[in-house]
N, C-alpha and C. Protein backbone atom coordinates (compact mmCIF):
# COMPACT_ATOMS: atom_id res chain seq x y z
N UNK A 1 10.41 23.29 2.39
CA UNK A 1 9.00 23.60 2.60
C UNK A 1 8.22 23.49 1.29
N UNK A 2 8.74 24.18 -0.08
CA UNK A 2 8.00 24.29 -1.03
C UNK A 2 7.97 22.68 -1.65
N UNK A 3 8.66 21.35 -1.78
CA UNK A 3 9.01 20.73 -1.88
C UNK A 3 8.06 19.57 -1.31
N UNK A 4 7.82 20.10 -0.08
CA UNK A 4 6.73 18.99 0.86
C UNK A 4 5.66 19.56 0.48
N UNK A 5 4.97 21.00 0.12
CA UNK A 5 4.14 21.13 -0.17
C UNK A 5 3.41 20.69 -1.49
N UNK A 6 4.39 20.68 -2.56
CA UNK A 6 4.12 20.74 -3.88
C UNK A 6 4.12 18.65 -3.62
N UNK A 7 5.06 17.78 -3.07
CA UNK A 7 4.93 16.67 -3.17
C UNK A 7 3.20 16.31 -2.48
N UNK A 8 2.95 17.12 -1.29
CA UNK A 8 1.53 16.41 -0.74
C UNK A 8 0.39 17.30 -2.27
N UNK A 9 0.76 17.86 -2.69
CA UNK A 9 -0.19 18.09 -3.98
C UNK A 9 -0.31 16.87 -4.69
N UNK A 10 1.12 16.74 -5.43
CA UNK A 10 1.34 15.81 -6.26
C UNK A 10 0.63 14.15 -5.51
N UNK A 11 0.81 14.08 -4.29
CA UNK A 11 0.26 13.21 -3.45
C UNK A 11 -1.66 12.72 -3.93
N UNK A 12 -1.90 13.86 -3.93
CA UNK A 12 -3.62 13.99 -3.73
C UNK A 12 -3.75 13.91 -5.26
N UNK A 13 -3.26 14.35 -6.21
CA UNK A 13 -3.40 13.96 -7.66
C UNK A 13 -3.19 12.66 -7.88
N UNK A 14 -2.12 12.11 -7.58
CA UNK A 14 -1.51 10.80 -8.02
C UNK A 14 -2.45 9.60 -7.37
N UNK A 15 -4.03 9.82 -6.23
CA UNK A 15 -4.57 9.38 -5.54
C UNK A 15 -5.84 9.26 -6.41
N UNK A 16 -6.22 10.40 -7.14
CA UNK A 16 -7.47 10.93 -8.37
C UNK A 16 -6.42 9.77 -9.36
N UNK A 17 -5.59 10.26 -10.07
CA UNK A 17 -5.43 9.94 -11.09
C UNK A 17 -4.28 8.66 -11.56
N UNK A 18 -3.85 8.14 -10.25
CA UNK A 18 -2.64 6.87 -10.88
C UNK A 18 -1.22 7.78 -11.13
N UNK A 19 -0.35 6.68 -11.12
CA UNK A 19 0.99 7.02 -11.32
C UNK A 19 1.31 6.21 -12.64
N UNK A 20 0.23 5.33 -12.66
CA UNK A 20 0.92 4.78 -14.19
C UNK A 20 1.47 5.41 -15.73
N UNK A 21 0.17 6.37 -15.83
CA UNK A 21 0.73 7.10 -17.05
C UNK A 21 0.98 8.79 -16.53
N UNK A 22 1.65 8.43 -15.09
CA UNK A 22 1.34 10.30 -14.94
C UNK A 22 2.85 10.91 -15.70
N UNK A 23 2.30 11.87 -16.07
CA UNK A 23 3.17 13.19 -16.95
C UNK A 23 3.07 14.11 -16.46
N UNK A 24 4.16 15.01 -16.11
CA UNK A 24 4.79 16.09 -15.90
C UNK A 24 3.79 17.65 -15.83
N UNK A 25 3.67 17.53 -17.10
CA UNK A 25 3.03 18.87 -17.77
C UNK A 25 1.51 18.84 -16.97
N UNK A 26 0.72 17.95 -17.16
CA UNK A 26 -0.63 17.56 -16.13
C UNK A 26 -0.61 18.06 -14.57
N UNK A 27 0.42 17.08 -14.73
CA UNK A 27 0.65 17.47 -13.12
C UNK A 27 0.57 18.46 -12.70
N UNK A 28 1.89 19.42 -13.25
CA UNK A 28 2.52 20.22 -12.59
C UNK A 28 1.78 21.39 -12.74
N UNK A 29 0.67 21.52 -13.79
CA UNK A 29 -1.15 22.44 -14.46
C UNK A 29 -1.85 22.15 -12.66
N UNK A 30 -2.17 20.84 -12.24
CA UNK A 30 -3.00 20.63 -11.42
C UNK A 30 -2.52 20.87 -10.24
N UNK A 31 -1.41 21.05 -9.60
CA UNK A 31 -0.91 21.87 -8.64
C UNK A 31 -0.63 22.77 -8.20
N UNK A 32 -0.25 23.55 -9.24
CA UNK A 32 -0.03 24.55 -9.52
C UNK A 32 1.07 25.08 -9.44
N UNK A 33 2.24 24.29 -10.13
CA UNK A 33 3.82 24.50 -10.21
C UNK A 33 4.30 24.17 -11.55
N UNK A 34 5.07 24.12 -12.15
CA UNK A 34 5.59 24.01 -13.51
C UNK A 34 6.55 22.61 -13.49
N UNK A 35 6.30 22.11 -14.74
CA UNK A 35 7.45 20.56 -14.78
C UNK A 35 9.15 21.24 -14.48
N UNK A 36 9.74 22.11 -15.23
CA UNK A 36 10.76 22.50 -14.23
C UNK A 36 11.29 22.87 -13.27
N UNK A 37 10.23 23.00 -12.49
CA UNK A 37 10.20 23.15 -10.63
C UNK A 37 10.16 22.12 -10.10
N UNK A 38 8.96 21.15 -10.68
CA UNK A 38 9.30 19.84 -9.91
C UNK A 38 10.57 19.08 -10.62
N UNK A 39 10.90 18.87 -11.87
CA UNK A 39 12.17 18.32 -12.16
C UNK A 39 13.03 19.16 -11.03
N UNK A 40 13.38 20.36 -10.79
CA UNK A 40 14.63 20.79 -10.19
C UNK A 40 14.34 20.28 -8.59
N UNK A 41 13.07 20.23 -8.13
CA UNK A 41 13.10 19.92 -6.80
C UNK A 41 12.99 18.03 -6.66
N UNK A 42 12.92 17.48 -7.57
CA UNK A 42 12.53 16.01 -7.37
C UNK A 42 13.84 15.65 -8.10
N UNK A 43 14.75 16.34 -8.70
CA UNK A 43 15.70 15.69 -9.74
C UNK A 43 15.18 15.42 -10.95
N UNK A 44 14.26 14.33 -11.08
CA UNK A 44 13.83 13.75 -12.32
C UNK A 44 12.17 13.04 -12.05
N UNK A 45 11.81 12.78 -13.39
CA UNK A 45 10.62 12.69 -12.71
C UNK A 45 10.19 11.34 -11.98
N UNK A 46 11.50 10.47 -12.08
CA UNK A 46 11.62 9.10 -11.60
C UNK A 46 12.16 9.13 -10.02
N UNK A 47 12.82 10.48 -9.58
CA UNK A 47 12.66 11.34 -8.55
C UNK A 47 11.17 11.39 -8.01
N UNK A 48 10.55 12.05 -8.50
CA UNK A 48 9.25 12.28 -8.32
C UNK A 48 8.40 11.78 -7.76
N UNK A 49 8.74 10.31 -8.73
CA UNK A 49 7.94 8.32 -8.76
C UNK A 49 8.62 8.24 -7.57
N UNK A 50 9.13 8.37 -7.11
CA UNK A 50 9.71 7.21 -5.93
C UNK A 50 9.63 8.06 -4.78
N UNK A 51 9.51 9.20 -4.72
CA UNK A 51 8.70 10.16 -3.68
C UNK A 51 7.00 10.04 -3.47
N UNK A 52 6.73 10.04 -4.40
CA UNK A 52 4.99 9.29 -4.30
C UNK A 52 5.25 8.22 -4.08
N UNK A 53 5.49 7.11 -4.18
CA UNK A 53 5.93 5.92 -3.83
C UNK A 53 6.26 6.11 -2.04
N UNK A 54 7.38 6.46 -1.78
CA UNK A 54 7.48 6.78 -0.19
C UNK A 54 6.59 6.95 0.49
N UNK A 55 5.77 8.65 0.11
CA UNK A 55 4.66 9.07 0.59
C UNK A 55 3.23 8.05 0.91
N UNK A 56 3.08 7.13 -0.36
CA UNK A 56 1.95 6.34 -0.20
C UNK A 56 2.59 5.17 0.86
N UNK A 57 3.93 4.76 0.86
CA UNK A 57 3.87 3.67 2.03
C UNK A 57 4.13 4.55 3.06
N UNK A 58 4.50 5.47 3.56
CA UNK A 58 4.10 6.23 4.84
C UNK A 58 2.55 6.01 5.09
N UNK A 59 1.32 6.49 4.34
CA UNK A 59 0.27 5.58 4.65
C UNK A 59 -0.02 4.59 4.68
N UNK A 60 0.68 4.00 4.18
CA UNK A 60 0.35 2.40 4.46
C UNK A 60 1.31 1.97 5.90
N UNK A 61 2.26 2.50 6.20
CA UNK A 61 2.89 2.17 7.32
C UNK A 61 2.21 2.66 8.42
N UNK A 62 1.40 3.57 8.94
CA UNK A 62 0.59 4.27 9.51
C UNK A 62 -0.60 3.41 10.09
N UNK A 63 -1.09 2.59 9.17
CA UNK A 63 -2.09 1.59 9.53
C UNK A 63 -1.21 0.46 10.17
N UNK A 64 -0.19 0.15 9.76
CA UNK A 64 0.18 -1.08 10.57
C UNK A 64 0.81 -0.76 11.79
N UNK A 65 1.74 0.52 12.04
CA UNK A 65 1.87 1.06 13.58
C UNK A 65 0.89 1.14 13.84
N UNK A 66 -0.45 1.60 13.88
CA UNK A 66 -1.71 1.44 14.69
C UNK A 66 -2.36 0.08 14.91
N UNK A 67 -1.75 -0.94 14.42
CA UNK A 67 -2.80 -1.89 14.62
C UNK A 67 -2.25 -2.59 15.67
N UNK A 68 -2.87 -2.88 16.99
CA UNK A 68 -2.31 -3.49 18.41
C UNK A 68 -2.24 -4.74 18.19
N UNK A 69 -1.15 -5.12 18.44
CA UNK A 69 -0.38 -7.06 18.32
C UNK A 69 -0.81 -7.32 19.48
N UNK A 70 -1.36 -6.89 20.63
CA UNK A 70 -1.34 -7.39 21.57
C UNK A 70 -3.08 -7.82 21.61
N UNK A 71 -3.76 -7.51 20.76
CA UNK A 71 -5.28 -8.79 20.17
C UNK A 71 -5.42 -9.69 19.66
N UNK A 72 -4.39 -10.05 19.17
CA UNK A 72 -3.90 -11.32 18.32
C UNK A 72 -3.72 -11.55 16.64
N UNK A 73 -3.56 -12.95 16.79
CA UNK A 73 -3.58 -12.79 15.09
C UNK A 73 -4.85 -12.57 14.01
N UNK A 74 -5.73 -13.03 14.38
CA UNK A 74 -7.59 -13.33 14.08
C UNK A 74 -7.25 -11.38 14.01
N UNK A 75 -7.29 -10.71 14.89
CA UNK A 75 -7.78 -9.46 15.31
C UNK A 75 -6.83 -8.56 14.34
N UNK A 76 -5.37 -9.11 14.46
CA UNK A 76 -5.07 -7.99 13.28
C UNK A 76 -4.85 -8.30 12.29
N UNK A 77 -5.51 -9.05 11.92
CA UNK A 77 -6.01 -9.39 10.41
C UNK A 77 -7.86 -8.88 10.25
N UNK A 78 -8.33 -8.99 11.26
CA UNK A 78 -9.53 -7.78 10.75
C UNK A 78 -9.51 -6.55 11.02
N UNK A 79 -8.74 -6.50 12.11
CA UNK A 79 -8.06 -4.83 11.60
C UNK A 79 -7.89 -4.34 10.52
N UNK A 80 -6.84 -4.83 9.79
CA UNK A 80 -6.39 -4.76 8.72
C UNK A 80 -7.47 -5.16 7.82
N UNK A 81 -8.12 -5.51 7.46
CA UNK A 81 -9.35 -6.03 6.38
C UNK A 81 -10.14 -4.82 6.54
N UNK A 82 -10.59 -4.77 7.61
CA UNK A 82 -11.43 -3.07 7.91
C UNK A 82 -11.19 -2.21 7.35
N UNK A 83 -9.82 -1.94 7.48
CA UNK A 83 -9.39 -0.54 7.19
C UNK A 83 -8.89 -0.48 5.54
N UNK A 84 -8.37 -1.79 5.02
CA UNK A 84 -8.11 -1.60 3.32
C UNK A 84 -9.72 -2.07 2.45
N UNK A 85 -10.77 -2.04 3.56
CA UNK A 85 -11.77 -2.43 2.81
C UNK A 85 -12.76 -0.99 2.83
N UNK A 86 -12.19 -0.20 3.91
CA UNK A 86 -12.63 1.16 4.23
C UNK A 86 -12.85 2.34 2.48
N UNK A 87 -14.33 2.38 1.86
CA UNK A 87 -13.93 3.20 0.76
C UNK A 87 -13.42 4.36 0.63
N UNK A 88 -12.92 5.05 1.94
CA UNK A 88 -12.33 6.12 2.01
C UNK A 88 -10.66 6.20 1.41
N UNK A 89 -10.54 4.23 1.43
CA UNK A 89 -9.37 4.30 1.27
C UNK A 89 -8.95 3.78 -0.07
N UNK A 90 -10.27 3.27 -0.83
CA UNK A 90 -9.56 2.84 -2.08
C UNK A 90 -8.93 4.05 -2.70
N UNK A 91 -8.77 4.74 -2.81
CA UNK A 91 -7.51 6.06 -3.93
C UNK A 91 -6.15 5.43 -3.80
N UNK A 92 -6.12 5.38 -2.51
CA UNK A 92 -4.50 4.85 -1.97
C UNK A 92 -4.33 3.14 -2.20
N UNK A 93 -5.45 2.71 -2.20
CA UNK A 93 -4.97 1.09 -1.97
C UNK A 93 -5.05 0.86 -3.65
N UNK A 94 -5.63 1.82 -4.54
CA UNK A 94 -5.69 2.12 -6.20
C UNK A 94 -4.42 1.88 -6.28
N UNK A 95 -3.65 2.95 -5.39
CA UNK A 95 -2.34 3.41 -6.33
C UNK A 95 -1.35 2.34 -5.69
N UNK A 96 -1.50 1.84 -5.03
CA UNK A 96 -0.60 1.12 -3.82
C UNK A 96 -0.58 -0.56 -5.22
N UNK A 97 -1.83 -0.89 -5.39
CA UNK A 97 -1.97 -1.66 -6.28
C UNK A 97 -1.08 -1.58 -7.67
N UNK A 98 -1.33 -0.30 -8.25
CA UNK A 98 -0.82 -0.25 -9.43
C UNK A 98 0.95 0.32 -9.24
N UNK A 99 1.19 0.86 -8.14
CA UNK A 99 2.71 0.63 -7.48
C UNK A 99 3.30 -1.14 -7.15
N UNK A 100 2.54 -1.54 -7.21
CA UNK A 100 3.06 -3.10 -6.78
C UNK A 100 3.35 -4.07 -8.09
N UNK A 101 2.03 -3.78 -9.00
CA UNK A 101 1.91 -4.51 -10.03
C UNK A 101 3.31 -3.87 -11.32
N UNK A 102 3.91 -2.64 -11.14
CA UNK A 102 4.79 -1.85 -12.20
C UNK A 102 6.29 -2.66 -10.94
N UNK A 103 6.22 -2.89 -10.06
CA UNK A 103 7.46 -3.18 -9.26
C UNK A 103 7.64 -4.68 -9.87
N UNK A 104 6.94 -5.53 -10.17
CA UNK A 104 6.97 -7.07 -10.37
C UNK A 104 7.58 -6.67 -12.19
N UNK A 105 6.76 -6.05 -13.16
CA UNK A 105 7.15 -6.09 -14.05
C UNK A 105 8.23 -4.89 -14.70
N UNK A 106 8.47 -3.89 -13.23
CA UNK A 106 9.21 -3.19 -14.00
C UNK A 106 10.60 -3.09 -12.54
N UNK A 107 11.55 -3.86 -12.67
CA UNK A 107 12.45 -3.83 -11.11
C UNK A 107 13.41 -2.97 -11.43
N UNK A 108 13.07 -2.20 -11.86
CA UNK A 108 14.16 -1.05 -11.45
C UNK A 108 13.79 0.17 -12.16
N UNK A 109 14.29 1.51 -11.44
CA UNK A 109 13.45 2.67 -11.35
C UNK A 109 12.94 2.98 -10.40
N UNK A 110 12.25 3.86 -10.68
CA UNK A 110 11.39 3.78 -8.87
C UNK A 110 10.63 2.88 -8.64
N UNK A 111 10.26 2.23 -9.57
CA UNK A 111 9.17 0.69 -8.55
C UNK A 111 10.19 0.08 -8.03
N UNK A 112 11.56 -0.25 -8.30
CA UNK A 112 12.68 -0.98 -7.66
C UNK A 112 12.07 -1.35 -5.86
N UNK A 113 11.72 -2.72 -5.88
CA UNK A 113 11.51 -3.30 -4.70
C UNK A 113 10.25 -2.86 -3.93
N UNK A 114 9.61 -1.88 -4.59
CA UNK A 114 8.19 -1.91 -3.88
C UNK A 114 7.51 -3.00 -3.18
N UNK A 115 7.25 -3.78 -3.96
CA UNK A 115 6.67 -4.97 -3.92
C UNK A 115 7.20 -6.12 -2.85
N UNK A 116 8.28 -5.71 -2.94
CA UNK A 116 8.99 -6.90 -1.58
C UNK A 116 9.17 -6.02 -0.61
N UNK A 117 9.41 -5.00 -0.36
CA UNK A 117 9.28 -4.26 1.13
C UNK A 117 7.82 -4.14 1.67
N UNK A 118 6.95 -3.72 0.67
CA UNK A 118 5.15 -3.81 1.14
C UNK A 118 5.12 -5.11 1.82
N UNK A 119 5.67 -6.31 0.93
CA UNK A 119 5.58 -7.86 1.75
C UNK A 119 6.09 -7.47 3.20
N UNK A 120 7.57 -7.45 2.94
CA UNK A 120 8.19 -7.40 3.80
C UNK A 120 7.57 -7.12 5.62
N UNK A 121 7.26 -5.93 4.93
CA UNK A 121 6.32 -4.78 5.83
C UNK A 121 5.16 -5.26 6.49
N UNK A 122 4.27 -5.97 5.95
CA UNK A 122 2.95 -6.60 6.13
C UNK A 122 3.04 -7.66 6.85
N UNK A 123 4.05 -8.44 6.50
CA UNK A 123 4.72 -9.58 7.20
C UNK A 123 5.53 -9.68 8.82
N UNK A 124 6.10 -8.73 8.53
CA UNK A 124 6.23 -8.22 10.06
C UNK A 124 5.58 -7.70 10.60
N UNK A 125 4.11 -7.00 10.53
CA UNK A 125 3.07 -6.66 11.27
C UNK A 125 2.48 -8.00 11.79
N UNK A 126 2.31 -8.98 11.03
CA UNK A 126 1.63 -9.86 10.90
C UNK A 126 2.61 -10.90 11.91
N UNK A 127 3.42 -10.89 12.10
CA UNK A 127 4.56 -12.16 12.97
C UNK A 127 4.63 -11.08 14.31
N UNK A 128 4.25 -9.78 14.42
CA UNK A 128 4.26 -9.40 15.69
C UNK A 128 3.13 -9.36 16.47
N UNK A 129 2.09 -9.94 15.60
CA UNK A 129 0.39 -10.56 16.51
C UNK A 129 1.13 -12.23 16.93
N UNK A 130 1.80 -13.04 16.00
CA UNK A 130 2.02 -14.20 16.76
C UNK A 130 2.42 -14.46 18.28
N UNK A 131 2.00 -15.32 18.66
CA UNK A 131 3.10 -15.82 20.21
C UNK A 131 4.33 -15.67 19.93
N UNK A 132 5.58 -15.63 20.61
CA UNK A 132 6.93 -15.15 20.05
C UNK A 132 7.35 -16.77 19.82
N UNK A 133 6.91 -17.86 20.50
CA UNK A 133 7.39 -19.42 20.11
C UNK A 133 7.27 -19.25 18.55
N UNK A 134 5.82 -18.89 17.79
CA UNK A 134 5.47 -19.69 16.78
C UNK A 134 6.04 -18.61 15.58
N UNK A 135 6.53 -17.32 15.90
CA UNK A 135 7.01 -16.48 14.72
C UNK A 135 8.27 -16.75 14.23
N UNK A 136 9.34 -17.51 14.50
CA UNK A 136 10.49 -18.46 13.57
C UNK A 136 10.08 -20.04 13.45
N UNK A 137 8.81 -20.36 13.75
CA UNK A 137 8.55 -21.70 12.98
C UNK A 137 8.23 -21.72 11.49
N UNK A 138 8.29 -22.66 10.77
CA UNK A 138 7.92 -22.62 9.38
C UNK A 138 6.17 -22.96 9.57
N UNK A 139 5.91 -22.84 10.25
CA UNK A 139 4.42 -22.94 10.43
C UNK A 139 3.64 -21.38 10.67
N UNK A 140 4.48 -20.74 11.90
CA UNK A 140 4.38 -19.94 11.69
C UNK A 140 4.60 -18.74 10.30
N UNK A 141 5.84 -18.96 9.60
CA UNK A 141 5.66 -18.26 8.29
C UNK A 141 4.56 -18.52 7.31
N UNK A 142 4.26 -19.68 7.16
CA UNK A 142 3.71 -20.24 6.80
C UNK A 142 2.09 -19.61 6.92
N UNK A 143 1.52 -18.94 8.25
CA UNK A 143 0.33 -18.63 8.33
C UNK A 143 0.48 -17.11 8.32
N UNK A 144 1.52 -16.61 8.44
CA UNK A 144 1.34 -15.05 8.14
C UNK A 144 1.35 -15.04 6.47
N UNK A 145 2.37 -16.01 5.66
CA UNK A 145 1.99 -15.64 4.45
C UNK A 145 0.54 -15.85 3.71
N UNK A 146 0.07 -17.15 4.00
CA UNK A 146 -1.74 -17.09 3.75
C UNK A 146 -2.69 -16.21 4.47
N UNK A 147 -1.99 -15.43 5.25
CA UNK A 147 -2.99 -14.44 5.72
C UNK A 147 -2.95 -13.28 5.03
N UNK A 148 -1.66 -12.88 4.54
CA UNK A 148 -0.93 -12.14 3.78
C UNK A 148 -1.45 -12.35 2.39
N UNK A 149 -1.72 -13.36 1.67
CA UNK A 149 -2.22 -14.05 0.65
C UNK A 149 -3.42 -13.68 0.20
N UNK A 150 -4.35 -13.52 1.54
CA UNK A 150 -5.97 -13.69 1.72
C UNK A 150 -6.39 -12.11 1.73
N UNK A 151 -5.45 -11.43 2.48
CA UNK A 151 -5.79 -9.83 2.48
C UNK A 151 -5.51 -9.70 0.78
N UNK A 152 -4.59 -9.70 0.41
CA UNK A 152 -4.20 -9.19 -0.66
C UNK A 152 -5.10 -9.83 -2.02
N UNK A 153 -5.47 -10.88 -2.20
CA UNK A 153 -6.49 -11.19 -2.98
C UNK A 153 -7.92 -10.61 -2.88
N UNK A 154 -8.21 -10.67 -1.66
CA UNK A 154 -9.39 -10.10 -0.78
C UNK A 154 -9.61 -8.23 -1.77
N UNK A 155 -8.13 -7.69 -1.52
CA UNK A 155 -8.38 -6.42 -1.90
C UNK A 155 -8.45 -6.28 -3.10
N UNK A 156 -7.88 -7.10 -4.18
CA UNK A 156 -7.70 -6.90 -5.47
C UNK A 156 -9.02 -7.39 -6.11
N UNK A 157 -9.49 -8.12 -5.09
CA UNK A 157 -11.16 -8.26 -5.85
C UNK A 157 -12.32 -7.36 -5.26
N UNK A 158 -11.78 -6.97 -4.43
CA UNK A 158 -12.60 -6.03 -3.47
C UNK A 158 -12.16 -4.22 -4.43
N UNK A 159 -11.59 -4.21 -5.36
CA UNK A 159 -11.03 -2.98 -6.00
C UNK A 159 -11.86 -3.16 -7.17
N UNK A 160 -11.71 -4.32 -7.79
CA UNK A 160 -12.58 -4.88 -8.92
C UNK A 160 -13.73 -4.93 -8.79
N UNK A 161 -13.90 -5.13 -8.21
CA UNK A 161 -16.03 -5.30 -7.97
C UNK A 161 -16.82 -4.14 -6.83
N UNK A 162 -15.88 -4.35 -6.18
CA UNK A 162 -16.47 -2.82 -5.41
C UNK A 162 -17.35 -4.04 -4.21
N UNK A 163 -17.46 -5.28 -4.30
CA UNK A 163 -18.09 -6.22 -3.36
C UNK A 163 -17.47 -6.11 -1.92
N UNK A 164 -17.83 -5.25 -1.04
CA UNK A 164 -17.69 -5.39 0.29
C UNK A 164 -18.22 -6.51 1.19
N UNK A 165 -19.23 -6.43 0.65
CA UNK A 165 -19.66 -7.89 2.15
C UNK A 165 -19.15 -9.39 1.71
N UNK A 166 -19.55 -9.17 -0.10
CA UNK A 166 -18.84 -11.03 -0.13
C UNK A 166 -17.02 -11.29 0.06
N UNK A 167 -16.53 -9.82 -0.13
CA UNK A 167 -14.77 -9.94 0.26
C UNK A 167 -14.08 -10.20 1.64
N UNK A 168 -15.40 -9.66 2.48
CA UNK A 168 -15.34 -9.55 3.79
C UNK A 168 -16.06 -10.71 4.58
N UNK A 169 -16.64 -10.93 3.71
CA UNK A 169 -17.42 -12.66 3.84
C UNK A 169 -16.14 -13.86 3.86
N UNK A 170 -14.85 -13.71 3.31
CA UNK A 170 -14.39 -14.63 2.54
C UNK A 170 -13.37 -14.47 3.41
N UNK A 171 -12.70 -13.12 4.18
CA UNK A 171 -11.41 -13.27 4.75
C UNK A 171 -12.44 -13.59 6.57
N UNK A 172 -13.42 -13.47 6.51
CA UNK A 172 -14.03 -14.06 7.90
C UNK A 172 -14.30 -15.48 7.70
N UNK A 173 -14.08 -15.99 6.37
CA UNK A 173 -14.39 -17.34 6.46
C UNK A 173 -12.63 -18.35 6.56
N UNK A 174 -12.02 -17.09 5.62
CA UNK A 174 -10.18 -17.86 6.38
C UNK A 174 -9.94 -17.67 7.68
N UNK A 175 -10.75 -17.05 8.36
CA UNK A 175 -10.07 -16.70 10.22
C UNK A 175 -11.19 -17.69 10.63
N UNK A 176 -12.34 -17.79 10.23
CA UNK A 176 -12.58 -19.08 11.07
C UNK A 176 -12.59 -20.68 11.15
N UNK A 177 -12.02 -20.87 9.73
CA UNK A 177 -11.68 -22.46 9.43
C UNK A 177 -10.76 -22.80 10.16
């Protein structure tokens, strides 16, 4: 109990403030628990990392069980554009970002594989809007990964500029070419 509580703290901080340079002592001030409580309940604080890590793709998994395959591919791909373009949600799509970008340059630790299970993950949302013929064609991979491509650029400039309509301009202009 104390464990889930003190992690959804650590949750809502790490959402304000990044996981990149987070430290212990900060933290554990803004929650209101001590770094040797969470070391003893997380193990370590790379324990910790990879529990925020979990926690944030539980939200991110959350959006893709909700999004109905049975509207197609066009549809849950603006599903999905909606909702990571939603500013309620940049904190998480912040940290989700800077969790992805430490997994590419840092593979092991707790970023260990972030980055290819998020694919992973996105990718199979994305092949369960296809017809079931076209999701083992190479054509089919082929268009979940540029869709996959288009969200994910879409957001990283859409984080950077804060431009909602021209990001949202741009993944309505890949669904209708």
């Amino acid at each position: 109990m104390r464990q889930r509580e003190l992690l959804e703290r650590a949750y809502e901080y790490a959402l304000e403030n990044g996981l990149s340079d987070l430290s212990l002592r900060p933290l554990a001030a803004a929650i209101g628990s001590s770094p040797r409580v969470l070391l003893y309940l997380f193990e370590s604080k790379e324990g910790l990392v990879r529990a925020l890590l979990d926690r944030a793709r539980t939200d991110e998994l959350e959006l893709l069980r909700r999004t109905s395959q049975d509207d197609g591919f066009a549809a849950v791909v603006r599903t999905t554009w909606a909702w990571l373009s939603a500013e309620s949600h940049r904190p998480l799509l912040a940290l989700w970002l800077q969790a992805y970008a430490r997994s590419l340059t840092e593979p092991t630790g707790p970023w260990a594989d972030f980055a290819q299970q998020t694919v992973q993950d996105w990718l199979a949302v994305l092949a369960a809007a296809q017809p079931r013929a076209r999701r083992a064609t190479a054509a089919g991979r082929a268009e979940r990964t540029l869709a996959l491509s288009v969200l994910r650029g879409a957001l990283m400039d859409l984080l950077a500029t804060g431009d909602t309509a021209r990001t949202t301009a741009a993944v309505e202009a890949y669904l209708n070419a």
